[in-house]
Protein backbone atom coordinates (compact mmCIF):
# COMPACT_ATOMS: atom_id res chain seq x y z
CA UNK A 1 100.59 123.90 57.87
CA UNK A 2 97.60 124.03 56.12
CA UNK A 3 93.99 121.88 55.77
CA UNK A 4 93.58 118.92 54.03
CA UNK A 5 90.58 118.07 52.19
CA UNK A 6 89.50 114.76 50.53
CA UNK A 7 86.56 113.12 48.71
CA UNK A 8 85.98 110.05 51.00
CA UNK A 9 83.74 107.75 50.00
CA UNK A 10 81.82 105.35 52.52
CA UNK A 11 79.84 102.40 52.30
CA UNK A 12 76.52 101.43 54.25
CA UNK A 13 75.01 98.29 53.49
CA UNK A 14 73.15 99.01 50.34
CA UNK A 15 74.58 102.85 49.70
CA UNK A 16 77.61 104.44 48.85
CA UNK A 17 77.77 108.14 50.28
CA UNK A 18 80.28 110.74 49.48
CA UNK A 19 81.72 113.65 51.56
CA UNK A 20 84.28 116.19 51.51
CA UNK A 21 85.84 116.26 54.68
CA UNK A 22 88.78 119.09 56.01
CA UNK A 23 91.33 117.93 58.07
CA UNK A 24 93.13 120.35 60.60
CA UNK A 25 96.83 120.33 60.13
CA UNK A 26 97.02 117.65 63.07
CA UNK A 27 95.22 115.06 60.91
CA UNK A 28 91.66 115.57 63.27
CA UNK A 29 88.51 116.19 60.68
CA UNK A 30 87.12 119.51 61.16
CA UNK A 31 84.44 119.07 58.98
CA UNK A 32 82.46 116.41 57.19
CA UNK A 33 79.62 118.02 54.62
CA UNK A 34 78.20 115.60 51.34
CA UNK A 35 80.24 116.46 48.31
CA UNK A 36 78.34 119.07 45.58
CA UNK A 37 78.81 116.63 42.77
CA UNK A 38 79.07 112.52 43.58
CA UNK A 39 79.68 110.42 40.60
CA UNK A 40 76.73 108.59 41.56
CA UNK A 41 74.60 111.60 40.39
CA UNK A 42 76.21 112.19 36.93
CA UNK A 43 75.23 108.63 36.51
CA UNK A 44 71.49 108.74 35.23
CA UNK A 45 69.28 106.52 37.10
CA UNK A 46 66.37 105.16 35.64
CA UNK A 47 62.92 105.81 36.99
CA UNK A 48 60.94 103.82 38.98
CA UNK A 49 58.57 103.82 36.54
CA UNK A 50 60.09 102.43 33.22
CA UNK A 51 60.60 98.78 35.33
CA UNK A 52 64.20 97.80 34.24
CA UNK A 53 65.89 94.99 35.15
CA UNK A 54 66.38 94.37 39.05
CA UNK A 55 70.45 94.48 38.53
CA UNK A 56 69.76 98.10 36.61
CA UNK A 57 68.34 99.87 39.69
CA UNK A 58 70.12 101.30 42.71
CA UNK A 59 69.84 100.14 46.44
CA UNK A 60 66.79 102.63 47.07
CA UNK A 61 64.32 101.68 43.78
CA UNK A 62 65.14 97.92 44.65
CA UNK A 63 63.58 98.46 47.88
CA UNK A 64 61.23 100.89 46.93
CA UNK A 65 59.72 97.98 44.00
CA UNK A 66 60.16 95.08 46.80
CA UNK A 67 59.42 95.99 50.36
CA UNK A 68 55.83 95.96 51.89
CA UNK A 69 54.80 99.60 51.92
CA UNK A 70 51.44 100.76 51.93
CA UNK A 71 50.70 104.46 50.08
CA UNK A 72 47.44 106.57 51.22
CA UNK A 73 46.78 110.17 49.80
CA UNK A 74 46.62 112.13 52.40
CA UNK A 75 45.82 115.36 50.71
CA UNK A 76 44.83 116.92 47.74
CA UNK A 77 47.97 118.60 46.17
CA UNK A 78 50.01 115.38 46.32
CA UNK A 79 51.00 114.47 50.31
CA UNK A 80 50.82 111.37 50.65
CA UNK A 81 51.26 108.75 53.90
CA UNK A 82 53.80 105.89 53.29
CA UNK A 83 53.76 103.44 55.89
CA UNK A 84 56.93 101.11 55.57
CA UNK A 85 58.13 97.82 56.35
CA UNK A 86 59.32 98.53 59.65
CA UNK A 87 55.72 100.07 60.86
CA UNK A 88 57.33 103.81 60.66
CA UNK A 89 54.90 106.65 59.15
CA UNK A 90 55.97 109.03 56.63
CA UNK A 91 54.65 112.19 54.72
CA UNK A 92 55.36 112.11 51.46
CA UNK A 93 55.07 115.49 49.39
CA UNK A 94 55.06 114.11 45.88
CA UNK A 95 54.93 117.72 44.28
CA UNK A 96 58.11 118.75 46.01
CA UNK A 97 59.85 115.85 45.61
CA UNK A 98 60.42 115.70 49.45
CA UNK A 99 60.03 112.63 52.89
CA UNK A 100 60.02 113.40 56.92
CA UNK A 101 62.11 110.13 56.77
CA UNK A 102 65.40 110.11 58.47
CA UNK A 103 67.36 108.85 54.75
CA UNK A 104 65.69 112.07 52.75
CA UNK A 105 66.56 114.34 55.71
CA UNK A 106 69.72 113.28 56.64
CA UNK A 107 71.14 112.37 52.76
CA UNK A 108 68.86 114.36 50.55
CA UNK A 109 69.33 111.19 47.82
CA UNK A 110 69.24 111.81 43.81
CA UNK A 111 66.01 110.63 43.09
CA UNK A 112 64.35 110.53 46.33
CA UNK A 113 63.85 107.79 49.54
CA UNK A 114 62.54 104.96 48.60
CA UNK A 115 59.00 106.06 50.09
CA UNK A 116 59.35 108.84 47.77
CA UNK A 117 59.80 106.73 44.84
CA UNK A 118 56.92 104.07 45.68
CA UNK A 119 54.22 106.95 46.57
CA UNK A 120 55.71 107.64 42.64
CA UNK A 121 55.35 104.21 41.48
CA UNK A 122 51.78 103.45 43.43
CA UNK A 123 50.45 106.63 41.54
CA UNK A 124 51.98 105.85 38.16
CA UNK A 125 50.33 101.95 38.01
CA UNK A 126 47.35 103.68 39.13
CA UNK A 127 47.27 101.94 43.01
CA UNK A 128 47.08 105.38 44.75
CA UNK A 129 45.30 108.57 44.31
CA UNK A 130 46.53 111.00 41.80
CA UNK A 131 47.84 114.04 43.70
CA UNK A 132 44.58 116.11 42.64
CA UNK A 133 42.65 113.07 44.08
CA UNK A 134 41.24 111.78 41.62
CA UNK A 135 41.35 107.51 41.55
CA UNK A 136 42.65 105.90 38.40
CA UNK A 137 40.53 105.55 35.63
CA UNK A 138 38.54 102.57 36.27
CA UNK A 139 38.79 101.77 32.53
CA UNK A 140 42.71 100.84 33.21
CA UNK A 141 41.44 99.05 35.90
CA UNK A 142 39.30 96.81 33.73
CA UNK A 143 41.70 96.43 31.05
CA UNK A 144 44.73 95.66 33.56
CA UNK A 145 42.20 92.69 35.10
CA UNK A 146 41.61 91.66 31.46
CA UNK A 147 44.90 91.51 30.90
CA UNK A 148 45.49 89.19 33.22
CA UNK A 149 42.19 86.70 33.05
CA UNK A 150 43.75 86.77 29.44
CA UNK A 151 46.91 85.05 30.88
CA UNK A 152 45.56 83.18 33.26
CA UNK A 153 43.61 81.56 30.25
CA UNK A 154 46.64 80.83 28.27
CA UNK A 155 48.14 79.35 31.45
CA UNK A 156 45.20 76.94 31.95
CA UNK A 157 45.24 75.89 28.25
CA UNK A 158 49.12 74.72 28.56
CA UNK A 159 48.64 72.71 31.85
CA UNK A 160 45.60 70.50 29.85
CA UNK A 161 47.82 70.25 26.92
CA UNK A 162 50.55 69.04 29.67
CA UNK A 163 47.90 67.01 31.17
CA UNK A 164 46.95 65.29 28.12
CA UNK A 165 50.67 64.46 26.72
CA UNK A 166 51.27 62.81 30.79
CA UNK A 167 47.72 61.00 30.07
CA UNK A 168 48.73 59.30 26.91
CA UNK A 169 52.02 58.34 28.08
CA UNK A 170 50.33 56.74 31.33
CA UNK A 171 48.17 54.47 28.77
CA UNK A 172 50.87 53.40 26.61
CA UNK A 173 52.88 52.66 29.95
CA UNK A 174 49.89 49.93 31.29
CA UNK A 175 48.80 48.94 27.86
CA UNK A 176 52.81 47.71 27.72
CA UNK A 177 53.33 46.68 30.80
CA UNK A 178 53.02 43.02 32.74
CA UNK A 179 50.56 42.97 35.14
């Protein structure tokens, strides 16, 4: 009789993983390796930095966008130190696309950890270092914070309008009304 082999696919809570596995001729797996092509990876993910849609991106950029991670360059040449959620420290090389976390050295994902993509993201909005160490241009800086005095403007502006419409309708309620 000869070995078996099979694409499994298994589920963790957010991640699918695939694997080839080879089955002896008594049913027993005698090994267990991730499969060379997944259909996950001919599916092209978007990157962390073109912000789609929440429902567009996979398990690892959700969390990458949402959890509480702080990004540090660490040095020159693009290492940076990710500390996560959970407390954990990891080195992030953002030049060859790589994480000491367990995920990235266990599963090797398409597209990186999720440490990997925020160190990504924190340098693309200009929160971290560039990899050669230089800060963001402050001039971003200014025109990001303009941006948003801008808004907060506009915001103020349609709560006095608001204000004034609830005013009015307060004095033509007690001029009306029987006291």
């Amino acid at each position: 009789m000869t070995e078996r082999t099979d694409d499994v696919e298994t589920r963790s809570e957010d991640e699918t993983e695939h694997e080839e596995r080879v089955y002896s001729p008594d049913g027993g797996v005698v090994a267990s390796t991730p499969a060379a092509s997944t259909p996950t990876e001919a599916v092209q993910q978007p990157t962390i930095g073109e912000d789609p849609s929440q429902e567009d991106l996979d398990p690892r950029t959700k969390r990458a966008r949402n959890e509480e991670m702080d990004v540090s360059l660490l040095q020159k040449g693009g290492i940076y130190e990710v500390q996560s959620e959970s407390g954990n420290i990891y080195e992030v090389d953002i030049a060859s696309k790589t994480c000491t976390c367990p995920d990235f050295t266990k599963r090797n994902p398409s597209g990186g950890c999720k440490h990997l993509r925020r160190a990504d993201l924190e340098i693309r909005e200009g929160n971290a270092p560039r990899p050669d160490g230089r800060l963001p241009e402050t001039t971003d800086v200014v025109e990001q914070l303009a941006t948003e005095i801008r808004e907060l403007d506009r915001e103020i502006e349609e709560c006095e309008e608001r204000r004034q419409k609830l005013e009015a309708t307060v004095a033509v309620i007690e001029e009306f009304s029987i006291q």
